[in-house]
N, C-alpha and C. Protein backbone atom coordinates (compact mmCIF):
# COMPACT_ATOMS: atom_id res chain seq x y z
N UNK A 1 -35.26 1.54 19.83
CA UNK A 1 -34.77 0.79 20.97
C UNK A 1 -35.11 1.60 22.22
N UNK A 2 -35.94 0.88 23.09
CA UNK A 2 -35.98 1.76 24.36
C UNK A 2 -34.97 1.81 24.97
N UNK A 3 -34.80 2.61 26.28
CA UNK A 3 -33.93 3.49 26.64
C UNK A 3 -33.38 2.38 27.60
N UNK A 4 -34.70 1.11 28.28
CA UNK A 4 -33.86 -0.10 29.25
C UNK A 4 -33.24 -0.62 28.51
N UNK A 5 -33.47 -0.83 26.74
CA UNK A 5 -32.88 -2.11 26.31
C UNK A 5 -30.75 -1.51 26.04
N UNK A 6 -30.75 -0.58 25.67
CA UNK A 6 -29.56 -0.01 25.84
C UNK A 6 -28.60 -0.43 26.46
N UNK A 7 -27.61 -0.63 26.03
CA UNK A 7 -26.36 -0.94 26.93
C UNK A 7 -25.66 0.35 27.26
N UNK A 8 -24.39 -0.11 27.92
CA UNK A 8 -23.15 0.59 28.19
C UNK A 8 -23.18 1.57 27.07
N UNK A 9 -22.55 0.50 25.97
CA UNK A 9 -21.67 1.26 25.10
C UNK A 9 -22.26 2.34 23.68
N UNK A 10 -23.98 1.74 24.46
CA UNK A 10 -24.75 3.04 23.55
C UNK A 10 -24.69 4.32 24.01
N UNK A 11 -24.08 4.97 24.94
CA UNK A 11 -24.27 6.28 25.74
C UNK A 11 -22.94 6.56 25.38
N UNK A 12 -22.34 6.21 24.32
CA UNK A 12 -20.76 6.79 24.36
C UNK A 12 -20.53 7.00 23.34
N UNK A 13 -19.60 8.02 22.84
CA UNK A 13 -19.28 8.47 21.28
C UNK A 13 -18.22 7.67 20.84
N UNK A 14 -17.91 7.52 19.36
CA UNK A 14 -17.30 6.42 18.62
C UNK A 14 -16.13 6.98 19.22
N UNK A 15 -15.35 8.12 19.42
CA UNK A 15 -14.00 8.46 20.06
C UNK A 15 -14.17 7.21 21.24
N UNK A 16 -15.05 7.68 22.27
CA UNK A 16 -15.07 6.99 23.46
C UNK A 16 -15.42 5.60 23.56
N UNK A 17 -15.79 4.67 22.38
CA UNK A 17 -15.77 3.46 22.30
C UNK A 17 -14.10 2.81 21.94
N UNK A 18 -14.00 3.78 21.01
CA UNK A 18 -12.70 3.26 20.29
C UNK A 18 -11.70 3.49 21.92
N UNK A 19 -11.37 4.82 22.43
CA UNK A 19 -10.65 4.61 23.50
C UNK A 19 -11.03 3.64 24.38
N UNK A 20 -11.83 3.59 24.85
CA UNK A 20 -12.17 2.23 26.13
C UNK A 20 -12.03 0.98 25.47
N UNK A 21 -11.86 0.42 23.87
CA UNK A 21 -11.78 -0.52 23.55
C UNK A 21 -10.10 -0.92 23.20
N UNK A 22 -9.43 0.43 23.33
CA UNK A 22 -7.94 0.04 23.40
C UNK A 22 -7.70 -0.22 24.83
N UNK A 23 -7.96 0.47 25.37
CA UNK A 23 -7.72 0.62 26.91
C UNK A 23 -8.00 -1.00 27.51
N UNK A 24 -8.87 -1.62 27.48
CA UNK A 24 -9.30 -3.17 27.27
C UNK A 24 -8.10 -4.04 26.57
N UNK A 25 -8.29 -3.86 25.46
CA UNK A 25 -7.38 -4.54 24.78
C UNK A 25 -5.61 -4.49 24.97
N UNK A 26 -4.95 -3.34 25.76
CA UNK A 26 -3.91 -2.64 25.79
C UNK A 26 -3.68 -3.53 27.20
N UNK A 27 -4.84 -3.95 28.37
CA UNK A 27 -4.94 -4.43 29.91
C UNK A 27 -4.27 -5.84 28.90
N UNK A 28 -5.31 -5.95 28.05
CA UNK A 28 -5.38 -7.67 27.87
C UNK A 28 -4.03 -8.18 27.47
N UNK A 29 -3.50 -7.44 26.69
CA UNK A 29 -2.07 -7.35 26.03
C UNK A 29 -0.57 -7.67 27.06
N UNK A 30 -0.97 -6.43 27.81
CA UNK A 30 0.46 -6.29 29.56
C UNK A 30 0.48 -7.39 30.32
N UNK A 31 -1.39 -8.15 30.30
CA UNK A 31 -1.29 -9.45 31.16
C UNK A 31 -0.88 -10.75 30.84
N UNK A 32 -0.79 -10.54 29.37
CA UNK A 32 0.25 -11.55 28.87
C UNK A 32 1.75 -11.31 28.48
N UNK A 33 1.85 -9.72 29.18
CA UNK A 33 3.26 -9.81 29.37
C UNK A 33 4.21 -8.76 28.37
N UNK A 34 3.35 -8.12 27.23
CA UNK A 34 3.17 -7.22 26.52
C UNK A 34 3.66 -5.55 27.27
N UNK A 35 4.81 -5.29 26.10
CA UNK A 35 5.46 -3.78 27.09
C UNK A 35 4.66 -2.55 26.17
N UNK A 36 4.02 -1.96 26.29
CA UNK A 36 3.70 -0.50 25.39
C UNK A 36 4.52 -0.02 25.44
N UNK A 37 4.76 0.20 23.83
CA UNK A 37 5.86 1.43 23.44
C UNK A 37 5.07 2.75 22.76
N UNK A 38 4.33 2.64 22.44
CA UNK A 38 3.40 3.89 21.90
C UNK A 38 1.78 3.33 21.92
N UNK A 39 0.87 4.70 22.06
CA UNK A 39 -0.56 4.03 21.67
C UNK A 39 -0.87 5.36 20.87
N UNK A 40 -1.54 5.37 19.55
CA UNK A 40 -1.92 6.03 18.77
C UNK A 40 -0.91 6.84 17.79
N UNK A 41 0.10 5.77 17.45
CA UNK A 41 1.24 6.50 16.22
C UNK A 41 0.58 7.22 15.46
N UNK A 42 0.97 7.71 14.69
CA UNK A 42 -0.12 8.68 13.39
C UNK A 42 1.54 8.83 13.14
N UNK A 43 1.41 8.69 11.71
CA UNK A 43 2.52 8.98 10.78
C UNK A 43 1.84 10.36 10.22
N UNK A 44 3.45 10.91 10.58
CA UNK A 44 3.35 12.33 9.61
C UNK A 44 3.09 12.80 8.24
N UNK A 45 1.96 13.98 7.86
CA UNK A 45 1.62 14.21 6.57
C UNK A 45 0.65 13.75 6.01
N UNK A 46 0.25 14.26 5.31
CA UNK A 46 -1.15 13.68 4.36
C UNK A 46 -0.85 12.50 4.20
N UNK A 47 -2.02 11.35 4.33
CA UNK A 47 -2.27 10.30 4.03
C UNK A 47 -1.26 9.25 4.43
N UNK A 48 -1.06 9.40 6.13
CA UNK A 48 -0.53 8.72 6.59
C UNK A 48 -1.41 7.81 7.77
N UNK A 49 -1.09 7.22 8.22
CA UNK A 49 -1.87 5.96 9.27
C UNK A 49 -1.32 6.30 10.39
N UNK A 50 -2.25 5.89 10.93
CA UNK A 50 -2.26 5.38 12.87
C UNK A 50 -2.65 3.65 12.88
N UNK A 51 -1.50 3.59 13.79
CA UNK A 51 -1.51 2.28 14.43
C UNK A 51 -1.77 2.53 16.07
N UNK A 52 -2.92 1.83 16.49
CA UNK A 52 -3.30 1.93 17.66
C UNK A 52 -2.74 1.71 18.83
N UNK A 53 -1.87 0.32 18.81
CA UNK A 53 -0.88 0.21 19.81
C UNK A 53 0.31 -0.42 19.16
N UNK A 54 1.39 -0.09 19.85
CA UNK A 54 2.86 -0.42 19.93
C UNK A 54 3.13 -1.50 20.94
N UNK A 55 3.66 -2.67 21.09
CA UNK A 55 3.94 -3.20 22.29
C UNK A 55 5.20 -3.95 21.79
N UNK A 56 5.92 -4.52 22.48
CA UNK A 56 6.82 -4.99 22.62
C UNK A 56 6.66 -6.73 23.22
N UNK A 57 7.15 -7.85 22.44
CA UNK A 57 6.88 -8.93 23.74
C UNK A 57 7.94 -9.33 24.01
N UNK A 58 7.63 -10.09 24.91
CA UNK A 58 8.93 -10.43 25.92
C UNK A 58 10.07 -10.95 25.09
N UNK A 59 9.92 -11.81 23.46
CA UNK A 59 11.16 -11.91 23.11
C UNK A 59 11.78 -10.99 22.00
N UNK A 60 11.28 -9.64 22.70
CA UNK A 60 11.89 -8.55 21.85
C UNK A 60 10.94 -8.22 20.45
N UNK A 61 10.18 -8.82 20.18
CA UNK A 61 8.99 -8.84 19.11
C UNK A 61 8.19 -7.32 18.84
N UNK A 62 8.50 -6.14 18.42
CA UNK A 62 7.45 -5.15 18.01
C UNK A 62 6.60 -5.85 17.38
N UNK A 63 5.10 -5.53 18.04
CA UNK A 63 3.77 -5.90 17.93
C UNK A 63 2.66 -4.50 17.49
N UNK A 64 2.62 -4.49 16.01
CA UNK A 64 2.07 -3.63 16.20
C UNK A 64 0.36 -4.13 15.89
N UNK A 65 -0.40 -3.24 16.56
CA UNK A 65 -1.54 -3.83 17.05
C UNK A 65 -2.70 -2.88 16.34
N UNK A 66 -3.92 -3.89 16.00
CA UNK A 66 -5.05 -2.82 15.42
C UNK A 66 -6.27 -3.64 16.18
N UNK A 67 -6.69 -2.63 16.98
CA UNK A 67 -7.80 -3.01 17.97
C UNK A 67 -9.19 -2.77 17.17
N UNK A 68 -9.81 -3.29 17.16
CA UNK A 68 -11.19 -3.48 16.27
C UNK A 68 -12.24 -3.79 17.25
N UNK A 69 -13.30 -2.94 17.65
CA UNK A 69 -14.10 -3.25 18.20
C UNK A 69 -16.01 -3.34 17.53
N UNK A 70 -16.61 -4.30 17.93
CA UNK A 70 -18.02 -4.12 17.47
C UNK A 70 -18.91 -4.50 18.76
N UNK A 71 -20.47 -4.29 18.97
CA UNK A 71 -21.03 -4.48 19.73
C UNK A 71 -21.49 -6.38 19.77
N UNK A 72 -22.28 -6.53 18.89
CA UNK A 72 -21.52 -8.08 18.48
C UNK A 72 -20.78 -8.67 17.42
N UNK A 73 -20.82 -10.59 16.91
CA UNK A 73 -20.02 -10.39 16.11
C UNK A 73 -21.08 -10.86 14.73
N UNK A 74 -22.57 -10.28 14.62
CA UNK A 74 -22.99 -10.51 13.42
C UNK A 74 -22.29 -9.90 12.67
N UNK A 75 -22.09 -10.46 10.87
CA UNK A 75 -21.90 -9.59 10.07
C UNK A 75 -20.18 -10.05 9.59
N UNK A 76 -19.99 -10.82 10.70
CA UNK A 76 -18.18 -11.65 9.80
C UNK A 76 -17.30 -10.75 11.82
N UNK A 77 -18.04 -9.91 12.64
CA UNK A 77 -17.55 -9.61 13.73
C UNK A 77 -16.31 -8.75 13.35
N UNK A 78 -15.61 -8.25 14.27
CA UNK A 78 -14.96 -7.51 14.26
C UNK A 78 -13.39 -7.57 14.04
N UNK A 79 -12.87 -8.63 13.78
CA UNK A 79 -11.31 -9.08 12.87
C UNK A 79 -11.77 -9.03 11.85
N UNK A 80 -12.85 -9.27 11.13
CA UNK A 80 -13.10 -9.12 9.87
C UNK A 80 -12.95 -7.79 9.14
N UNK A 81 -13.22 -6.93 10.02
CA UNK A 81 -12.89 -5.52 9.57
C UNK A 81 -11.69 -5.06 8.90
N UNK A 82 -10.89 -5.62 9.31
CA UNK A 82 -8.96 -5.81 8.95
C UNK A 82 -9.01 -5.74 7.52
N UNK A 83 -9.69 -5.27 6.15
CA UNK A 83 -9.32 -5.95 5.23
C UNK A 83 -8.10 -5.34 4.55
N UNK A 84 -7.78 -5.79 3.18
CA UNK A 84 -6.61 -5.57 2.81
C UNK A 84 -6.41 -4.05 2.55
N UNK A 85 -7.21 -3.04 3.31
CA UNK A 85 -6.49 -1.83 2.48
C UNK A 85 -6.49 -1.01 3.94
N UNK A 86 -6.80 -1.49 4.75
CA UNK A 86 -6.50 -1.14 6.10
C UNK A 86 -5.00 -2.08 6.42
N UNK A 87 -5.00 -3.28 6.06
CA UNK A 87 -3.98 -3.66 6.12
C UNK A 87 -2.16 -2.34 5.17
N UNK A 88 -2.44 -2.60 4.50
CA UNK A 88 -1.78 -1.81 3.61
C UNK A 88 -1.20 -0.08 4.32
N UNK A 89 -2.31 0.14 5.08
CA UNK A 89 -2.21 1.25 5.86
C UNK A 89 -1.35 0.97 6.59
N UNK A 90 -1.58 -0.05 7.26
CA UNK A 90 -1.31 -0.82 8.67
C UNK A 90 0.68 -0.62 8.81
N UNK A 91 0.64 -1.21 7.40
CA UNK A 91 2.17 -1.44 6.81
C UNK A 91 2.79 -0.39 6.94
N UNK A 92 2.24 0.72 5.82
CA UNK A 92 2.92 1.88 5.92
C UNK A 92 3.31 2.74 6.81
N UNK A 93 2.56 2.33 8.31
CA UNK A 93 2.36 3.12 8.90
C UNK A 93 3.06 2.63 9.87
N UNK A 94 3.59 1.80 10.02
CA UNK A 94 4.50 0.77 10.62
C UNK A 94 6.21 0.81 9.90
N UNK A 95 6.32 0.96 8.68
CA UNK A 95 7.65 1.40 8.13
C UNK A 95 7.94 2.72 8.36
N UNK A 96 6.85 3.61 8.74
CA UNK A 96 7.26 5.44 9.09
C UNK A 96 7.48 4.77 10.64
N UNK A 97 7.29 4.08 11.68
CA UNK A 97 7.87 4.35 12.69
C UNK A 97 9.21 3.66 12.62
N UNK A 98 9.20 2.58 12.32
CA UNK A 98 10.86 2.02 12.10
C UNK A 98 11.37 2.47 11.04
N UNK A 99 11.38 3.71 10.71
CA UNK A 99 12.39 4.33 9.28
C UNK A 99 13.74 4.96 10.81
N UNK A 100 14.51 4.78 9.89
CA UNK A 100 15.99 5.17 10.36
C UNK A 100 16.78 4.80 11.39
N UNK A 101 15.75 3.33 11.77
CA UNK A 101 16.52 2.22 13.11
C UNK A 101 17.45 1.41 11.67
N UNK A 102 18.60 1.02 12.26
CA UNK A 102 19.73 0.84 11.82
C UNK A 102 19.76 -0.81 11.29
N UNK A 103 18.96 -1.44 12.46
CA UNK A 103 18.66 -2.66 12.66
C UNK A 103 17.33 -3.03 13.03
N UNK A 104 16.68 -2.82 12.59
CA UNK A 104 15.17 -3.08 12.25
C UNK A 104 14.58 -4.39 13.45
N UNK A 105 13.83 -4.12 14.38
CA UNK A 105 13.58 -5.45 15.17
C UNK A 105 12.32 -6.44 14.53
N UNK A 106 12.60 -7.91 14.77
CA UNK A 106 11.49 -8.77 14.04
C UNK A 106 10.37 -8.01 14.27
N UNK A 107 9.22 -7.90 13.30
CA UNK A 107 7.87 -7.63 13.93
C UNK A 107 6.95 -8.26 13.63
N UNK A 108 5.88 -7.94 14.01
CA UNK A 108 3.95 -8.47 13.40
C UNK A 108 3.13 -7.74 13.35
N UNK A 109 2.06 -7.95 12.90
CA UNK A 109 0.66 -7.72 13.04
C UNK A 109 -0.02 -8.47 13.50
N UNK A 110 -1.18 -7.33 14.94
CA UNK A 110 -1.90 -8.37 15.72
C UNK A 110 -2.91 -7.84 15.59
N UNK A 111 -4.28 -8.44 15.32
CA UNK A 111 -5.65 -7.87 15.93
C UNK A 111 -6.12 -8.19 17.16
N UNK A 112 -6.42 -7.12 18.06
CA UNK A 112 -7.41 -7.60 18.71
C UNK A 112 -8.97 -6.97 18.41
N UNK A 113 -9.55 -8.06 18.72
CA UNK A 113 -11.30 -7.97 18.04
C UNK A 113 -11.68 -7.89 19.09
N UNK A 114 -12.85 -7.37 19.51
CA UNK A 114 -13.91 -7.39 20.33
C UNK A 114 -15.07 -6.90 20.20
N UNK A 115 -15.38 -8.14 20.43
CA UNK A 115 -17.03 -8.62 19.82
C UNK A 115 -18.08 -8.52 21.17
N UNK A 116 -19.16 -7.20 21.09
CA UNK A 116 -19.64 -7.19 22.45
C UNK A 116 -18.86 -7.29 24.16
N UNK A 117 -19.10 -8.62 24.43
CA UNK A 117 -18.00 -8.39 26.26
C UNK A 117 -17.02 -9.84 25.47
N UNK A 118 -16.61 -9.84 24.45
CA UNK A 118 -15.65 -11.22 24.10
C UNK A 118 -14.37 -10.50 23.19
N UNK A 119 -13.15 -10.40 24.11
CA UNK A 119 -11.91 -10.48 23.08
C UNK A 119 -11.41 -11.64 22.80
N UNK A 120 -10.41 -10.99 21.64
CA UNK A 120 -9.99 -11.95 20.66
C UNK A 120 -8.70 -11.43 20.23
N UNK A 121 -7.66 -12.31 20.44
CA UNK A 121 -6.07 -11.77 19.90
C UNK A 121 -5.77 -12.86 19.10
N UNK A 122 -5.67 -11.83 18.22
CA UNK A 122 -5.32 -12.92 16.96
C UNK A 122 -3.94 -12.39 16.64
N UNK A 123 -2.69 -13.34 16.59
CA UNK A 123 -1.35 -12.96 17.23
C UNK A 123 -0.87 -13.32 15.44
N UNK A 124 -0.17 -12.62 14.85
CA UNK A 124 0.56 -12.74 13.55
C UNK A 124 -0.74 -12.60 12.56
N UNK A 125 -2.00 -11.50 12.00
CA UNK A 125 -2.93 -11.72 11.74
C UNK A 125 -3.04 -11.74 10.32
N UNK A 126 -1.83 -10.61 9.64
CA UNK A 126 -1.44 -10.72 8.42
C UNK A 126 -0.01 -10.05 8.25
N UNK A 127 0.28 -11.21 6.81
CA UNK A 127 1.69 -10.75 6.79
C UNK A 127 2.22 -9.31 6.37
N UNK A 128 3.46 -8.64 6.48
CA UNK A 128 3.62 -7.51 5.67
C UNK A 128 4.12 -7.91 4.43
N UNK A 129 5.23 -8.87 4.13
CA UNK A 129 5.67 -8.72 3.26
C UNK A 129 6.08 -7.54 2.21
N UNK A 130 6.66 -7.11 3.46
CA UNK A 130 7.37 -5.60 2.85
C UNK A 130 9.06 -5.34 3.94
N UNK A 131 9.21 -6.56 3.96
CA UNK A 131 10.51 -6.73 3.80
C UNK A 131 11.09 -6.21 5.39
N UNK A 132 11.14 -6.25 6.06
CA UNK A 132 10.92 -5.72 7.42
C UNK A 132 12.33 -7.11 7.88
């Protein structure tokens, strides 16, 4: 690939895609009204997960969020990435932050995808069914 045909997001390291693609997605989130409560949980100890963002919505809803980004969306695009064992992560890693709230608030799982310059919030994306 020559060096005109290049975009943006070829001059940047996967750290620095993944941050600028929360950072995007985190704007897109607040403007619909979305409160951040954490960005980058990491549960403690071996073989624990990070959930990318925390938000809150306006009717009290913990949203926890897995931002997925690709340059386009050949290939099934970038919600497709979600599959079930990232999901599974997703979970666990979501019961280590609400361990020892008394009263547990409703929650979800949200993706946001972004596919090249196109997001995508996909709001309730999969269930936990782990009792929450």
């Amino acid at each position: 690939m020559s060096l005109l045909k290049k975009k943006w997001f070829d001059f940047l390291t996967t750290r620095q895609r993944g941050a600028r693609a929360e950072d995007w997605a985190l704007a897109h989130l607040q403007a619909a009204g979305m409160q951040l409560l954490q960005r980058n949980y990491r549960t403690p100890g071996r073989g624990g997960g990070e959930i990318d963002l925390i938000v809150r919505a306006p009717d009290g809803t913990v949203v926890f969020v897995e931002v997925r980004a690709r340059s386009d969306a050949r290939f099934g695009g970038a919600a497709a990435t979600v599959v079930a064992a990232k999901q599974r992560h997703l979970v666990r890693a979501a019961r280590s932050y609400l361990h020892g709230q008394v009263t547990p608030p409703p929650c979800r799982f949200d993706v946001v995808a972004i596919d090249g310059e196109r997001i995508e919030w996909v709001r309730g994306a999969f269930d936990a069914a782990c009792g929450f």
